[in-house]
Protein backbone atom coordinates (compact mmCIF):
# COMPACT_ATOMS: atom_id res chain seq x y z
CA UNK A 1 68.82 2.56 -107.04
CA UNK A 2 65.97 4.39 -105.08
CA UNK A 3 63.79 3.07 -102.61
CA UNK A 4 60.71 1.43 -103.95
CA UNK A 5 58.72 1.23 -100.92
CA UNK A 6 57.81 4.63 -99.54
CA UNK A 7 58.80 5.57 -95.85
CA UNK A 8 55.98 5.09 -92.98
CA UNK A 9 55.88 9.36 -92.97
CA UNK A 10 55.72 9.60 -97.02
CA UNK A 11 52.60 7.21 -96.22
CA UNK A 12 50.77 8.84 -93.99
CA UNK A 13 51.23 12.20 -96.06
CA UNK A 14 49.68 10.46 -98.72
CA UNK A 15 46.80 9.10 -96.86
CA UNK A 16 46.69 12.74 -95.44
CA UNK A 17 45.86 13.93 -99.09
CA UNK A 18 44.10 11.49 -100.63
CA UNK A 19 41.42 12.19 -97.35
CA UNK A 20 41.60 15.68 -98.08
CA UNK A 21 38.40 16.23 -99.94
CA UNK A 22 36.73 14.08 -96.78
CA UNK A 23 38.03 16.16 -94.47
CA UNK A 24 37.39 19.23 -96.34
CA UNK A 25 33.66 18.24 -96.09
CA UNK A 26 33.35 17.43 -92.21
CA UNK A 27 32.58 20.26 -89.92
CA UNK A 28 35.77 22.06 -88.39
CA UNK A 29 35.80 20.29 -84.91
CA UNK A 30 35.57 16.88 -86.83
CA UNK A 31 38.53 18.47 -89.15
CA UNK A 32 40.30 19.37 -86.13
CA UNK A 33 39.46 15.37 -84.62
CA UNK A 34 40.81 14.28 -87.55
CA UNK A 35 44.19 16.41 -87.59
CA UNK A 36 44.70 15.33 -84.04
CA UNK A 37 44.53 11.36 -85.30
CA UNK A 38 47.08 11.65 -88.34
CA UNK A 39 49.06 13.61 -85.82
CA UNK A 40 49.02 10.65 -83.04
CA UNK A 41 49.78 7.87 -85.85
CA UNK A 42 52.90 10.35 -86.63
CA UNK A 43 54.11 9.34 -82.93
CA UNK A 44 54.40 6.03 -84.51
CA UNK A 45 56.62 6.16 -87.64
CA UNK A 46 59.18 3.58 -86.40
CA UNK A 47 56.25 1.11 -85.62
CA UNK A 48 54.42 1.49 -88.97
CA UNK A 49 57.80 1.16 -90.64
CA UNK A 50 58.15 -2.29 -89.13
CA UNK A 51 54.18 -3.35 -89.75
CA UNK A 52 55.13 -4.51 -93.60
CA UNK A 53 52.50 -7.39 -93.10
CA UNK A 54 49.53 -5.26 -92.97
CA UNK A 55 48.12 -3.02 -95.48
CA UNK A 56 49.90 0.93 -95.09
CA UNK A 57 46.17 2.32 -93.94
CA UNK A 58 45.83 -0.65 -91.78
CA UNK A 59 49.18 0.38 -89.70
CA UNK A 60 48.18 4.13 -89.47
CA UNK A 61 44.87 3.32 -88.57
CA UNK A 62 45.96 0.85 -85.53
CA UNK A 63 48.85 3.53 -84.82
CA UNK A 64 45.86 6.31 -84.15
CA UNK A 65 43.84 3.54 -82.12
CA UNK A 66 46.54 2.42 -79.83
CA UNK A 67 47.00 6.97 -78.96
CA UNK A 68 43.45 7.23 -78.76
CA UNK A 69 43.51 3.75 -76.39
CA UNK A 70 46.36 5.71 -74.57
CA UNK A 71 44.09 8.18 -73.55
CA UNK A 72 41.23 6.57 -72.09
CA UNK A 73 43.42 4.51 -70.17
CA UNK A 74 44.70 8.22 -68.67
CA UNK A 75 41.17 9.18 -68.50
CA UNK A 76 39.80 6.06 -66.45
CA UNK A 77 43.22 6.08 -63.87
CA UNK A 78 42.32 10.03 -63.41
CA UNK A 79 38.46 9.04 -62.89
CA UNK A 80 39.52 6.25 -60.41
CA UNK A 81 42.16 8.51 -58.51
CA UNK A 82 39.13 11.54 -58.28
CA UNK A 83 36.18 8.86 -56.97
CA UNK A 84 38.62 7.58 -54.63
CA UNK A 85 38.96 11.14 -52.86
CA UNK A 86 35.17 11.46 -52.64
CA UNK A 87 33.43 10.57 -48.69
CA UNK A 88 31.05 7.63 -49.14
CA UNK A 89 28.19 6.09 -46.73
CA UNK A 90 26.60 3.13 -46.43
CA UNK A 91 23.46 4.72 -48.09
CA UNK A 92 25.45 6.27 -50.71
CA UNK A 93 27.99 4.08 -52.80
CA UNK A 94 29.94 4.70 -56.17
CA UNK A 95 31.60 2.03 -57.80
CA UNK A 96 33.23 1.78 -60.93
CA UNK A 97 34.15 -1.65 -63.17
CA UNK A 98 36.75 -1.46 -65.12
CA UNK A 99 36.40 -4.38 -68.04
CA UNK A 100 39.66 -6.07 -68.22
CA UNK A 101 40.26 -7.97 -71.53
CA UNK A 102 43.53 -8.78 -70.33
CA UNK A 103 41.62 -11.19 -67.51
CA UNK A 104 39.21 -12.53 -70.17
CA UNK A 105 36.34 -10.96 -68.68
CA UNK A 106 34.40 -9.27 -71.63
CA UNK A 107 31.24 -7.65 -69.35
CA UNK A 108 29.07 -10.11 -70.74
CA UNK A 109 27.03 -12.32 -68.33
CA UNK A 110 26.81 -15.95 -70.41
């Protein structure tokens, strides 16, 4: 008896080509953008294969936001580390805020 579900890989592959008039339309940096996302939810097959409560495009889509997520993180530790090497004054001060959902703040004064 065969499998009747397909894998989380054969489902992205199919997602892949059923987008692939859309992506045949964007410009070839948005192609390449779009490439890069199938190719983060990839890093995710194990995850998606365990997501069987949410739609299969649902799972891949939450796999390619939690990479892209991934990466600002990176992006806002290597910003803090590189302000934190630069000489301030008194006259002159930088200062970054980092919104933390995680402490309920949402950058929204009530």
């Amino acid at each position: 008896m065969g499998h009747t579900l397909p894998s989380a890989t054969q489902v992205i592959l199919n997602e892949q080509a059923a987008l692939a008039q859309f992506r045949r339309a964007l410009r070839q940096p948005d192609q390449a953008a779009l490439d890069d996302l199938f190719r983060a939810a990839r890093f995710h097959v194990a995850a998606l294969a365990n997501a069987s409560h949410l739609l299969p495009f649902e799972a891949m889509l939450l796999a390619m936001l939690m990479e892209e997520h991934k990466r600002v993180r990176h992006l806002e530790i290597l910003l803090e580390r590189l302000l934190e090497q630069i000489p301030h004054d008194n006259t002159e001060r930088m200062a970054i805020r980092r919104v933390s959902l995680a402490a309920g703040d949402d950058g929204l004064d009530d």
